[in-house]
C-alpha atoms as a PDB file:
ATOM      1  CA  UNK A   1     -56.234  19.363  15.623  1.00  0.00           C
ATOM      2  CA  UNK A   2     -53.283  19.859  14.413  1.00  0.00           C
ATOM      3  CA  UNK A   3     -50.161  19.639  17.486  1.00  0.00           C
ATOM      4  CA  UNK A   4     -47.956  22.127  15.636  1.00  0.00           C
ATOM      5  CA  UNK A   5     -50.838  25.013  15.621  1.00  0.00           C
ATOM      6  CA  UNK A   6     -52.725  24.424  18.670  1.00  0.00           C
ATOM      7  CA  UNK A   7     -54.397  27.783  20.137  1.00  0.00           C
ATOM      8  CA  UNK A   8     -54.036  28.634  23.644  1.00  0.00           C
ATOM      9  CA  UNK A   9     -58.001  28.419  24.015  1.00  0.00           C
ATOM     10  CA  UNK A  10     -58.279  25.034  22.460  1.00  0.00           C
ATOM     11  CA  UNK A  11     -55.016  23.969  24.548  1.00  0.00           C
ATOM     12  CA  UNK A  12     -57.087  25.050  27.519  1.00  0.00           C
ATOM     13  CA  UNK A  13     -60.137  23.606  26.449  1.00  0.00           C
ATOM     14  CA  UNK A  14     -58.429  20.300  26.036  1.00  0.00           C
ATOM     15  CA  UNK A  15     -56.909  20.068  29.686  1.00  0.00           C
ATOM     16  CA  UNK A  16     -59.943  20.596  31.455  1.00  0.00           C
ATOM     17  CA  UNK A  17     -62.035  17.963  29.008  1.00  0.00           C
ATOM     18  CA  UNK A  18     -59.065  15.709  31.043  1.00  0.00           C
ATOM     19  CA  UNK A  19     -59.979  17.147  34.219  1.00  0.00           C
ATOM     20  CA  UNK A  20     -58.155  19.206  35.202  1.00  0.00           C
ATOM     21  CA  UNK A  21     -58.622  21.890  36.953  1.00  0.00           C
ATOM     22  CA  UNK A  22     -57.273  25.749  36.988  1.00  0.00           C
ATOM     23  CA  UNK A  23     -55.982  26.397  40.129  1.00  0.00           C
ATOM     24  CA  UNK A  24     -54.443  30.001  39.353  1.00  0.00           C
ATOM     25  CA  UNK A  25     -53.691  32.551  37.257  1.00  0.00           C
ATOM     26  CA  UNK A  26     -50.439  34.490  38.383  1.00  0.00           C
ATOM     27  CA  UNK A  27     -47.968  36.916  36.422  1.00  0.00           C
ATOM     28  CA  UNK A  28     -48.768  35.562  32.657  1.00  0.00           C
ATOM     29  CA  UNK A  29     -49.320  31.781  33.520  1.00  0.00           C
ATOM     30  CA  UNK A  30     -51.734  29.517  34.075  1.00  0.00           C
ATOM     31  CA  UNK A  31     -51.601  26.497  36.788  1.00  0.00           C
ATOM     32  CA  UNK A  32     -53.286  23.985  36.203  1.00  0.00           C
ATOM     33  CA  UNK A  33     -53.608  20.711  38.294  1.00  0.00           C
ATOM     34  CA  UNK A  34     -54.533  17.274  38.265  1.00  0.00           C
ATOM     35  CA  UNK A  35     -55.428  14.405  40.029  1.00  0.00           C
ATOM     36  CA  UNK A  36     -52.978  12.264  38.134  1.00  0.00           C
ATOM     37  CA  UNK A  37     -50.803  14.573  37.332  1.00  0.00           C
ATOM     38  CA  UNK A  38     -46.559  14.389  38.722  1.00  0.00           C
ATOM     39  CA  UNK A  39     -46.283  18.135  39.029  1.00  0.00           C
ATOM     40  CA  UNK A  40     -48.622  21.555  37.968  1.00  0.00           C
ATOM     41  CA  UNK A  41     -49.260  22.262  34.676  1.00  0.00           C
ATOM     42  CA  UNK A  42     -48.127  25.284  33.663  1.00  0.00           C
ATOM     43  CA  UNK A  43     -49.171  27.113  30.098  1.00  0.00           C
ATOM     44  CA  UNK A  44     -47.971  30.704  29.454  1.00  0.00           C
ATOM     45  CA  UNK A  45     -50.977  32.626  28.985  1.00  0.00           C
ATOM     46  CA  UNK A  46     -49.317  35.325  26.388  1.00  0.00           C
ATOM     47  CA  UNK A  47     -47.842  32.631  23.681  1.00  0.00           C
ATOM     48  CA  UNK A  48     -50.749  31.348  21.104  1.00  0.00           C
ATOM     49  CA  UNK A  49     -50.533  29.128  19.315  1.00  0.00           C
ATOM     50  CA  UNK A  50     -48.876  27.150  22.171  1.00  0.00           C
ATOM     51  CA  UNK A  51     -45.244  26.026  21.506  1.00  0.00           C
ATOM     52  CA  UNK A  52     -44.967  21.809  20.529  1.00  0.00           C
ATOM     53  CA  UNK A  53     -42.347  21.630  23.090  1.00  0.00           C
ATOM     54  CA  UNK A  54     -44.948  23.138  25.737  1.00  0.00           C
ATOM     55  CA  UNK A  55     -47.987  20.904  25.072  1.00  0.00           C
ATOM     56  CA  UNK A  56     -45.342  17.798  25.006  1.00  0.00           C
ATOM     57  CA  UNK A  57     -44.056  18.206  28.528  1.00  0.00           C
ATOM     58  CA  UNK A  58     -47.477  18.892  29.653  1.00  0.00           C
ATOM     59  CA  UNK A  59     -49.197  15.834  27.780  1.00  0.00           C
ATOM     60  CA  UNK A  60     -46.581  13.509  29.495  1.00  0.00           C
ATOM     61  CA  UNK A  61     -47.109  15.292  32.815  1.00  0.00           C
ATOM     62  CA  UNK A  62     -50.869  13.941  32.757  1.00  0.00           C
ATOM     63  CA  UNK A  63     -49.557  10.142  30.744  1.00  0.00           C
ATOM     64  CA  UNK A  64     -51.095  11.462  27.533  1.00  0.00           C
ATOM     65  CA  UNK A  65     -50.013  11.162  23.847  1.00  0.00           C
ATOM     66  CA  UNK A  66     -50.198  13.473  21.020  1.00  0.00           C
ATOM     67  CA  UNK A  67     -52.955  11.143  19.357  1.00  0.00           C
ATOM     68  CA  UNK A  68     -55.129  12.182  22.549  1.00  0.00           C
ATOM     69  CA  UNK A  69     -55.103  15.874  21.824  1.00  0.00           C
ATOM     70  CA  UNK A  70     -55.658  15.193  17.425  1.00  0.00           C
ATOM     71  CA  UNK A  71     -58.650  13.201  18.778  1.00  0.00           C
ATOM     72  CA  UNK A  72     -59.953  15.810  20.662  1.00  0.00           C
ATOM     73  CA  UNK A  73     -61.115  17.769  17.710  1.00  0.00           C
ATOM     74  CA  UNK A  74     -61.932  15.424  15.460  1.00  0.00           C
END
């Protein structure tokens, strides 16, 4: 999977093969949380594919790398 195109279902998909866990869904965003995790993870649920900047934050939230979310589809 390519980090620069990565589609808000696949994004999704990827987070909760980590575990985590969708706690809400509230005015366009989903909240997701985590055991591990420093603070919510939050993905806008009307942008797709899902900004670089976006999945960046949100893989250092959980202490992951971009490697983790090429491997995922491969």
């Amino acid at each position: 999977m390519n980090p620069n195109n990565v589609s808000l279902k696949n994004f999704l998909s990827f987070l909760e093969s980590k575990g985590c866990k969708c706690i809400r869904h509230h005015k366009g965003h989903y909240v997701y949380s985590h055991s591990n995790a420093t603070r919510p993870i939050i993905i806008q649920d009307h942008i797709d594919p899902v900004p670089l900047m976006v999945i960046k934050t949100n893989l250092k939230t959980l202490g992951l790398t971009l490697t983790d979310i090429r491997d995922f589809q491969n």
